[in-house]
N, C-alpha and C. Protein backbone atom coordinates (compact mmCIF):
# COMPACT_ATOMS: atom_id res chain seq x y z
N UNK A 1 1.15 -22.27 31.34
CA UNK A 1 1.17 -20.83 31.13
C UNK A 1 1.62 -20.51 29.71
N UNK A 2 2.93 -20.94 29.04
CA UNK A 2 3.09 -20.89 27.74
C UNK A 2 2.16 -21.32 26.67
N UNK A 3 1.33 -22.50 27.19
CA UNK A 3 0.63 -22.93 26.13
C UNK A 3 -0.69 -21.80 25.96
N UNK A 4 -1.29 -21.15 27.20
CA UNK A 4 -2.48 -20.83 27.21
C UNK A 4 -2.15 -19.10 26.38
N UNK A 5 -0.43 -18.66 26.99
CA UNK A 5 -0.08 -17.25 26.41
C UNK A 5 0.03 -17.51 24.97
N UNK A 6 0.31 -18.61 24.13
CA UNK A 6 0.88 -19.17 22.76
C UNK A 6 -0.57 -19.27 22.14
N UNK A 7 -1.73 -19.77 22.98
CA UNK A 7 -3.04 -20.08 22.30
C UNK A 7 -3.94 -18.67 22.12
N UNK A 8 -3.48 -17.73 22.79
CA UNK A 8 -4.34 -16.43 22.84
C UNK A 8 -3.78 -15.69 22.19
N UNK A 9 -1.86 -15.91 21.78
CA UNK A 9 -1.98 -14.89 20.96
C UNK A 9 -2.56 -15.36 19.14
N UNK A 10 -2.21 -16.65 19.36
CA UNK A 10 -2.87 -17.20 17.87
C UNK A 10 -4.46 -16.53 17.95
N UNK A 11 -5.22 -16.49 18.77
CA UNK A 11 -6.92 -16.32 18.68
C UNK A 11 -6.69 -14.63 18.08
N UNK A 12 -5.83 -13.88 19.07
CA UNK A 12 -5.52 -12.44 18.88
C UNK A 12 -5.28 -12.38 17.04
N UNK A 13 -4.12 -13.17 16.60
CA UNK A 13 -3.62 -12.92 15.01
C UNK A 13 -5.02 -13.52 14.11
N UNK A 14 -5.52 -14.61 14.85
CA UNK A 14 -6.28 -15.01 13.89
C UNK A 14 -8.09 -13.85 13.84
N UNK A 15 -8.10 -13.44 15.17
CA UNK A 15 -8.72 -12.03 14.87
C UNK A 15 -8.45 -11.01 13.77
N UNK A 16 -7.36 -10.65 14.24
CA UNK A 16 -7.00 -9.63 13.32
C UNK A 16 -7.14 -9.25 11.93
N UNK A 17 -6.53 -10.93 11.81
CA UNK A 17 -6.54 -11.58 9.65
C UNK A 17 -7.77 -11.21 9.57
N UNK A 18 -8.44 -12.35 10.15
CA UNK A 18 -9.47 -12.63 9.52
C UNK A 18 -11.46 -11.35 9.84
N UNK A 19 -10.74 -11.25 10.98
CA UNK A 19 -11.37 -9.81 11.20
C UNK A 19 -12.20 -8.53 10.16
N UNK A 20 -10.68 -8.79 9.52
CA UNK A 20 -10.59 -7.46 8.62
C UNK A 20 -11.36 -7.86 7.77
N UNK A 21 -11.05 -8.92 7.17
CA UNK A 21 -12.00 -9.45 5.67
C UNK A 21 -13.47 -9.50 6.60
N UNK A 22 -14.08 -9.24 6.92
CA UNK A 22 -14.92 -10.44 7.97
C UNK A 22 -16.18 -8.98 7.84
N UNK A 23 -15.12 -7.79 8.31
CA UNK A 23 -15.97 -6.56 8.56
C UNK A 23 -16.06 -5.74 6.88
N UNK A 24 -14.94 -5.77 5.89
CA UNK A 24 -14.60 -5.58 4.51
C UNK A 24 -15.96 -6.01 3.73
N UNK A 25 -16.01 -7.69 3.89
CA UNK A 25 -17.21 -8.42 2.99
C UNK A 25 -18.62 -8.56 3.59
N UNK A 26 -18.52 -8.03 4.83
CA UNK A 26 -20.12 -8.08 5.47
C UNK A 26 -20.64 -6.41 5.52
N UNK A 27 -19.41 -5.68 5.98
CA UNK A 27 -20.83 -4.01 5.88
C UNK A 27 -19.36 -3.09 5.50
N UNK A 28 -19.62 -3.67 3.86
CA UNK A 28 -18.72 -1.97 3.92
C UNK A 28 -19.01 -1.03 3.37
N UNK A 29 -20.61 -0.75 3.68
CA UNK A 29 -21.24 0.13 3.73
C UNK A 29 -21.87 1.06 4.96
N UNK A 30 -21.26 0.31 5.91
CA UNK A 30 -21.37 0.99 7.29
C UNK A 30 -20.44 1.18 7.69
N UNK A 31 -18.94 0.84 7.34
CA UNK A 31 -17.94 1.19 7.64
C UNK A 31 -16.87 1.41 6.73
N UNK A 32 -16.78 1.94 6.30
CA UNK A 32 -16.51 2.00 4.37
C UNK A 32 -14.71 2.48 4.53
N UNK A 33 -14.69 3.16 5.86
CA UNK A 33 -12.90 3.45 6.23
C UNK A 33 -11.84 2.03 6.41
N UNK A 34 -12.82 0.68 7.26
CA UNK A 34 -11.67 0.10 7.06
C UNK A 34 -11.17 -0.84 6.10
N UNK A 35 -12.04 -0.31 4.53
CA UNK A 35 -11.35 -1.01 3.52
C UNK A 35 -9.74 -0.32 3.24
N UNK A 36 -9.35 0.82 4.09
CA UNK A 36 -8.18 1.72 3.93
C UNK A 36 -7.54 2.02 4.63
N UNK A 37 -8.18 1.50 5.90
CA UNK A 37 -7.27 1.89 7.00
C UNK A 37 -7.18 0.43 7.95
N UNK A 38 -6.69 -0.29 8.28
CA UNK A 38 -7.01 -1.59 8.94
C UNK A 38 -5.83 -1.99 9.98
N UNK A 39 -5.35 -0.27 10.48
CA UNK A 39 -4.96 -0.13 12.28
C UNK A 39 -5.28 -0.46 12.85
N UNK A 40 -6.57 -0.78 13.46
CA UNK A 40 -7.14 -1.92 14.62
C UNK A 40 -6.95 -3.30 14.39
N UNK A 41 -7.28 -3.72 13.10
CA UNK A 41 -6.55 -5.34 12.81
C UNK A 41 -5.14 -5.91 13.32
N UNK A 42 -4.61 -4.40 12.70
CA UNK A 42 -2.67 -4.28 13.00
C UNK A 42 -2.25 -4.64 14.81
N UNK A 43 -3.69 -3.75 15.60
CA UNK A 43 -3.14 -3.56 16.73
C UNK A 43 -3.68 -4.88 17.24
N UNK A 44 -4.50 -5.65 17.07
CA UNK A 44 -4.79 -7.39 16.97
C UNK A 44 -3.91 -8.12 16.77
N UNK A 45 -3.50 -7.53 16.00
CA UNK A 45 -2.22 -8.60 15.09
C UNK A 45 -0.80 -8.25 16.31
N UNK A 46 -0.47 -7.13 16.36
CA UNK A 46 0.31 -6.67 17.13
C UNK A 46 0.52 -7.44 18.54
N UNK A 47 -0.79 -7.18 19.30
CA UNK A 47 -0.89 -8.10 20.76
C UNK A 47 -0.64 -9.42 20.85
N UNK A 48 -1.20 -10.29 19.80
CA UNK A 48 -1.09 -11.49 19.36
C UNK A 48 0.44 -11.65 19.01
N UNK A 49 1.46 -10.80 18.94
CA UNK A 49 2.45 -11.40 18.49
C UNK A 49 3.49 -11.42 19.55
N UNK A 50 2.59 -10.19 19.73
CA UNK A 50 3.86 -9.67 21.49
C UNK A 50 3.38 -11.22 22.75
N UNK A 51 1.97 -11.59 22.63
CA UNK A 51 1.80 -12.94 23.91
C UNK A 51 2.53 -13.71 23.00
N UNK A 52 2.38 -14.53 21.84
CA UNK A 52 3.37 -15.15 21.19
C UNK A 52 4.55 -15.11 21.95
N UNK A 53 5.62 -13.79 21.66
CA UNK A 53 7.03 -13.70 22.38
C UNK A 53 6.54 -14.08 23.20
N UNK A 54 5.84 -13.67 24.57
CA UNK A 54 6.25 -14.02 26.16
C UNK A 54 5.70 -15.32 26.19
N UNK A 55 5.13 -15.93 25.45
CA UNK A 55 4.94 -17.57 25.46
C UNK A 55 6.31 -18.74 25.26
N UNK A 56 7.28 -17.68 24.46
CA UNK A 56 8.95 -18.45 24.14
C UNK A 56 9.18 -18.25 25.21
N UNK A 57 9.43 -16.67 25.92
CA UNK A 57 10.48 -16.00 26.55
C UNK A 57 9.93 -16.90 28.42
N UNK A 58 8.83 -16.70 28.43
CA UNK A 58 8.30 -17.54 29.38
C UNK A 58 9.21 -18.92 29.94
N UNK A 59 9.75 -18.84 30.82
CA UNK A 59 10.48 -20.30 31.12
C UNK A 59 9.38 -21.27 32.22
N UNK A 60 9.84 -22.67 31.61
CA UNK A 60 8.53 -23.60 31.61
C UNK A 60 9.02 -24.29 30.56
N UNK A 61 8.31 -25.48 30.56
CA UNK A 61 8.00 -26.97 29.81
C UNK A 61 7.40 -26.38 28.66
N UNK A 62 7.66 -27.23 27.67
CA UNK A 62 7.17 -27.48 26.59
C UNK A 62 7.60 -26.63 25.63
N UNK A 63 8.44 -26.27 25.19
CA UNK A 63 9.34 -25.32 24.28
C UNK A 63 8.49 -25.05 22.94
N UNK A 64 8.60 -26.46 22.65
CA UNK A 64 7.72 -26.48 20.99
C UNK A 64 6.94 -26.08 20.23
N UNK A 65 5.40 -25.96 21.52
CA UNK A 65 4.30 -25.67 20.88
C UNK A 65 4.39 -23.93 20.80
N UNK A 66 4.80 -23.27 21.80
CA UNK A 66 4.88 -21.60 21.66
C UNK A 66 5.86 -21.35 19.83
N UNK A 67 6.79 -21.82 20.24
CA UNK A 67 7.68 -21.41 19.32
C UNK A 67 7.00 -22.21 17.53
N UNK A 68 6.13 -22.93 17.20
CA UNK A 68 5.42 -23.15 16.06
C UNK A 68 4.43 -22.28 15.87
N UNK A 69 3.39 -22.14 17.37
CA UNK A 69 2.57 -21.00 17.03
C UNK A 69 3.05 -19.05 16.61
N UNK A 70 4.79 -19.05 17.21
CA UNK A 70 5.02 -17.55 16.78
C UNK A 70 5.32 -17.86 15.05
N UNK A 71 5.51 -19.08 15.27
CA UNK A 71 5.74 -18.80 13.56
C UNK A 71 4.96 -18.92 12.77
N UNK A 72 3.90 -19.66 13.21
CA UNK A 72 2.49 -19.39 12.04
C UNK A 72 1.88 -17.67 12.72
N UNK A 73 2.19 -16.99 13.62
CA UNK A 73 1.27 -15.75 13.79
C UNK A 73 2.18 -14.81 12.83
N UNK A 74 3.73 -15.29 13.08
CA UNK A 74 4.44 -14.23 12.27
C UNK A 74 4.33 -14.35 10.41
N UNK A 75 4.08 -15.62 10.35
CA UNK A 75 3.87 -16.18 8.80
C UNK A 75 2.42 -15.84 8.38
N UNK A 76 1.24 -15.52 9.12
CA UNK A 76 0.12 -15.03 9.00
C UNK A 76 -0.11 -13.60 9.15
N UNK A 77 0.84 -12.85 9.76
CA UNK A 77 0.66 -11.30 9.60
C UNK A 77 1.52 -10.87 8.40
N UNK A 78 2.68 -11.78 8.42
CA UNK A 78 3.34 -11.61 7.04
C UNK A 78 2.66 -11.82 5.62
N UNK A 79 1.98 -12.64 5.51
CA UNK A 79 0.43 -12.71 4.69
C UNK A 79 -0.23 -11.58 4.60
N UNK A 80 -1.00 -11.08 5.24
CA UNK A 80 -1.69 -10.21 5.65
C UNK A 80 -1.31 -9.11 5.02
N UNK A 81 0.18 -8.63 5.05
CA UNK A 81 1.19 -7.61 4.95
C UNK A 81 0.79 -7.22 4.10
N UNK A 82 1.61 -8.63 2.93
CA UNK A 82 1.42 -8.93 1.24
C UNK A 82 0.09 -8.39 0.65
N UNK A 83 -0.83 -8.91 1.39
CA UNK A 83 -1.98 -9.12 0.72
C UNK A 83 -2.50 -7.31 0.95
N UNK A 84 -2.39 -6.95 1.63
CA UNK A 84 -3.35 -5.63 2.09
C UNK A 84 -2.11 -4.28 1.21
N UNK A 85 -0.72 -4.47 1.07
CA UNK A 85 0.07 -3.76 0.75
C UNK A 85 1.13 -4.00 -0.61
N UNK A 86 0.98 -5.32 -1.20
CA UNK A 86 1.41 -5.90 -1.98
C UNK A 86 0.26 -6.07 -3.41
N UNK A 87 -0.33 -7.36 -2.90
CA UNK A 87 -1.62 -7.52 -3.86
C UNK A 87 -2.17 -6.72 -4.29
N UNK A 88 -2.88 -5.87 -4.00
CA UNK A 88 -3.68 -5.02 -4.05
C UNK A 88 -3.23 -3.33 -4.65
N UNK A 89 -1.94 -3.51 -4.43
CA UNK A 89 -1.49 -1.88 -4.82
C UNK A 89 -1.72 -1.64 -6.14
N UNK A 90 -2.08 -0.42 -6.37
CA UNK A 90 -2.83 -0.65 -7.97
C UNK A 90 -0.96 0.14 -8.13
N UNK A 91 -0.56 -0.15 -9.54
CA UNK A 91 0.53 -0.25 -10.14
C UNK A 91 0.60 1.74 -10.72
N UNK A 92 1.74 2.26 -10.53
CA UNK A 92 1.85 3.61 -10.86
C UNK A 92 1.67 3.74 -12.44
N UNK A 93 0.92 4.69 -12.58
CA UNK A 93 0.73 5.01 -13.82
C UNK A 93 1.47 6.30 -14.36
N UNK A 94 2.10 6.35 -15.25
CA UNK A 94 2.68 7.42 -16.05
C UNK A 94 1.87 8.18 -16.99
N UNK A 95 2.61 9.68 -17.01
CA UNK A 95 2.22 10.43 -17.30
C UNK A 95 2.74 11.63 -17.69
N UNK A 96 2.22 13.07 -18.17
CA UNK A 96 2.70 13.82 -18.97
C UNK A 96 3.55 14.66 -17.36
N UNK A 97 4.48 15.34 -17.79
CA UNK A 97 4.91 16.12 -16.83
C UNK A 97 4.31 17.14 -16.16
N UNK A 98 4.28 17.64 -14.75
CA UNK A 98 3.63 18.98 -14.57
C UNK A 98 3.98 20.02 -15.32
N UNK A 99 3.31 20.44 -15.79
CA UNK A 99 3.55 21.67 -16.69
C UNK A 99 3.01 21.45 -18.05
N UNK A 100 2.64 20.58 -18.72
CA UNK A 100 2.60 20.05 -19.92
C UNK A 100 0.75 20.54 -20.57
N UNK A 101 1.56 21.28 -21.69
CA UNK A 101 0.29 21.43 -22.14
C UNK A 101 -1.22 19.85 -22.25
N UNK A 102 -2.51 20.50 -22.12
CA UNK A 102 -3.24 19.37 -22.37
C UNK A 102 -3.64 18.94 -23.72
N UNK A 103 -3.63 17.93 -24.12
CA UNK A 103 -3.88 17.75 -25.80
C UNK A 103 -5.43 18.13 -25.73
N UNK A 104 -6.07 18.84 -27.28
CA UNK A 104 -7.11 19.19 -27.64
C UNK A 104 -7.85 17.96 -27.46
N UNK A 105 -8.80 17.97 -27.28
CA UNK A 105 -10.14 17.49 -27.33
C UNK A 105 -11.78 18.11 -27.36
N UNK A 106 -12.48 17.39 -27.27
CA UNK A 106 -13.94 17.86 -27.85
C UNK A 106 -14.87 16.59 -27.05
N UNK A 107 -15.89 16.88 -26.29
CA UNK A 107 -16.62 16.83 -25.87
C UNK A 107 -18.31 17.02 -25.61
N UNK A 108 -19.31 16.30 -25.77
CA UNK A 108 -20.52 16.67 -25.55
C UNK A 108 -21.06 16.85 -23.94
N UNK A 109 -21.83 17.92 -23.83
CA UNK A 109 -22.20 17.96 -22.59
C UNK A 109 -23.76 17.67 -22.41
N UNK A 110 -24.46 18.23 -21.61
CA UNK A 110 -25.74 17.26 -21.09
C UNK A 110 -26.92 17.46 -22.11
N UNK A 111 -26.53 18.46 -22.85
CA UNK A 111 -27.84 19.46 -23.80
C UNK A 111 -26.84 19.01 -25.14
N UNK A 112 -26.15 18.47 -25.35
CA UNK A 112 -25.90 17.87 -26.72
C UNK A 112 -25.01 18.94 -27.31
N UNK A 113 -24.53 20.12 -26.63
CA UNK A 113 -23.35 21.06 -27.44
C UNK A 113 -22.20 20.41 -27.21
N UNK A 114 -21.49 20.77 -28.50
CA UNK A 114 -19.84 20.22 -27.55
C UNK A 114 -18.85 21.24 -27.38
N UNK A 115 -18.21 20.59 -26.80
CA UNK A 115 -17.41 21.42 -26.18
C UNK A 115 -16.00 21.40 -26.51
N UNK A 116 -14.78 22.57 -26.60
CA UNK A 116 -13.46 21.63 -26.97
C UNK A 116 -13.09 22.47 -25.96
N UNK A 117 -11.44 21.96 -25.78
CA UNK A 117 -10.48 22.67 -24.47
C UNK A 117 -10.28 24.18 -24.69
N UNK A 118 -9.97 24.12 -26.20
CA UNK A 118 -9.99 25.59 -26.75
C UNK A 118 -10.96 26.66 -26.17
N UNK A 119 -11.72 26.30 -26.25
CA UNK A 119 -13.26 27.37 -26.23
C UNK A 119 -13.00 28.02 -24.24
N UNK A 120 -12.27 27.19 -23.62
CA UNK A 120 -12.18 27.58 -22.37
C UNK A 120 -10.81 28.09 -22.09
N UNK A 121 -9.83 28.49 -22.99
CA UNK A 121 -8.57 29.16 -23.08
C UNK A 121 -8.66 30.63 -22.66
N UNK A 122 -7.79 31.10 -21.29
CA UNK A 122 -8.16 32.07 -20.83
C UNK A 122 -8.71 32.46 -20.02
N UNK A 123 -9.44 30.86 -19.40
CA UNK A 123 -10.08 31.15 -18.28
C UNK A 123 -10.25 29.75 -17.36
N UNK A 124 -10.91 30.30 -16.11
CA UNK A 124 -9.91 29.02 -15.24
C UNK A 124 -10.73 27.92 -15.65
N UNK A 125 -10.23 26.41 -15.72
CA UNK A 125 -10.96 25.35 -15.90
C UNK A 125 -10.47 24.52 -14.64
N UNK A 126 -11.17 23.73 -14.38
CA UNK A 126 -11.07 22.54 -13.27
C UNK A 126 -11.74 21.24 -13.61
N UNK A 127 -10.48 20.48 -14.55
CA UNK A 127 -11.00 19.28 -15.08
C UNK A 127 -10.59 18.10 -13.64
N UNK A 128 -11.76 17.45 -13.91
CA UNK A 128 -11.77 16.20 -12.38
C UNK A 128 -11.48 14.95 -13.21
N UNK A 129 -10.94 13.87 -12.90
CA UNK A 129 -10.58 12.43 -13.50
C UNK A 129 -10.77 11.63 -12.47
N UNK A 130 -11.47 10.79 -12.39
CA UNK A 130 -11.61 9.61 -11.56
C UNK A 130 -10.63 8.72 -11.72
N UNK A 131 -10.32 7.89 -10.97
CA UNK A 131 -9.43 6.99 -11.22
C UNK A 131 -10.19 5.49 -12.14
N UNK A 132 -11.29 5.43 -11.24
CA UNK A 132 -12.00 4.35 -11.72
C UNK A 132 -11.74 2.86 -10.95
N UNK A 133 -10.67 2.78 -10.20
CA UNK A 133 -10.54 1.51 -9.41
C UNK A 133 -10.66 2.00 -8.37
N UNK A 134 -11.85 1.02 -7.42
CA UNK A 134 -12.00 1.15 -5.64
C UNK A 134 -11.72 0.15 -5.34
């Protein structure tokens, strides 16, 4: 019973991990949310850790093998963690304070006039900035 609760929750964590990348690098163009959201992996990962416990807590033979597999599921979601919340965090960027005037600039638009910040003083503007990293 421990071994089979210890082997399902490893299949459960190793879902989860590898899941995510799995659905990320094959269509994430059909599912383009869980490059940002990857709660269902979590709740994979989650089940897998909770049969893990009742594979220790379980009394029965064989102590060993449950208690190596919670520690590679817990050392593999701890991975996971890193990688999805660590690695990947793009680093804060600094900047002028709210309130701060915008420095002048000059600009061409689609018909070749240009444009500066000035020329729109007085009236509402709504400048957009991309970030540029997805």
């Amino acid at each position: 019973m421990r071994r089979a609760l210890a082997a399902a929750g490893l299949l459960l964590v190793l879902a989860g991990v590898v899941g995510y990348f799995a659905v990320v690098l094959a269509v994430p163009a059909l599912i383009p949310y869980v490059r940002n959201s990857a709660a269902p992996n979590w709740l994979l990962i989650l089940a897998g850790l909770l049969l893990s416990i009742l594979a220790v807590r379980n009394p029965g033979a064989g102590r060993w093998m449950p208690r190596i597999v919670l520690g590679v599921n817990v050392a593999l979601a701890g991975l996971f963690a890193a990688f999805l919340y660590v690695a990947t965090a793009v680093p804060p960027a600094s900047g002028p304070p709210v309130g701060t005037p915008a420095p002048e600039w000059a600009l061409q638009d689609q018909t070749g006039k240009t444009l500066r910040l000035a020329d729109f003083h007085g009236s509402p503007l709504l400048l957009i900035f991309y970030r540029g990293h997805w």
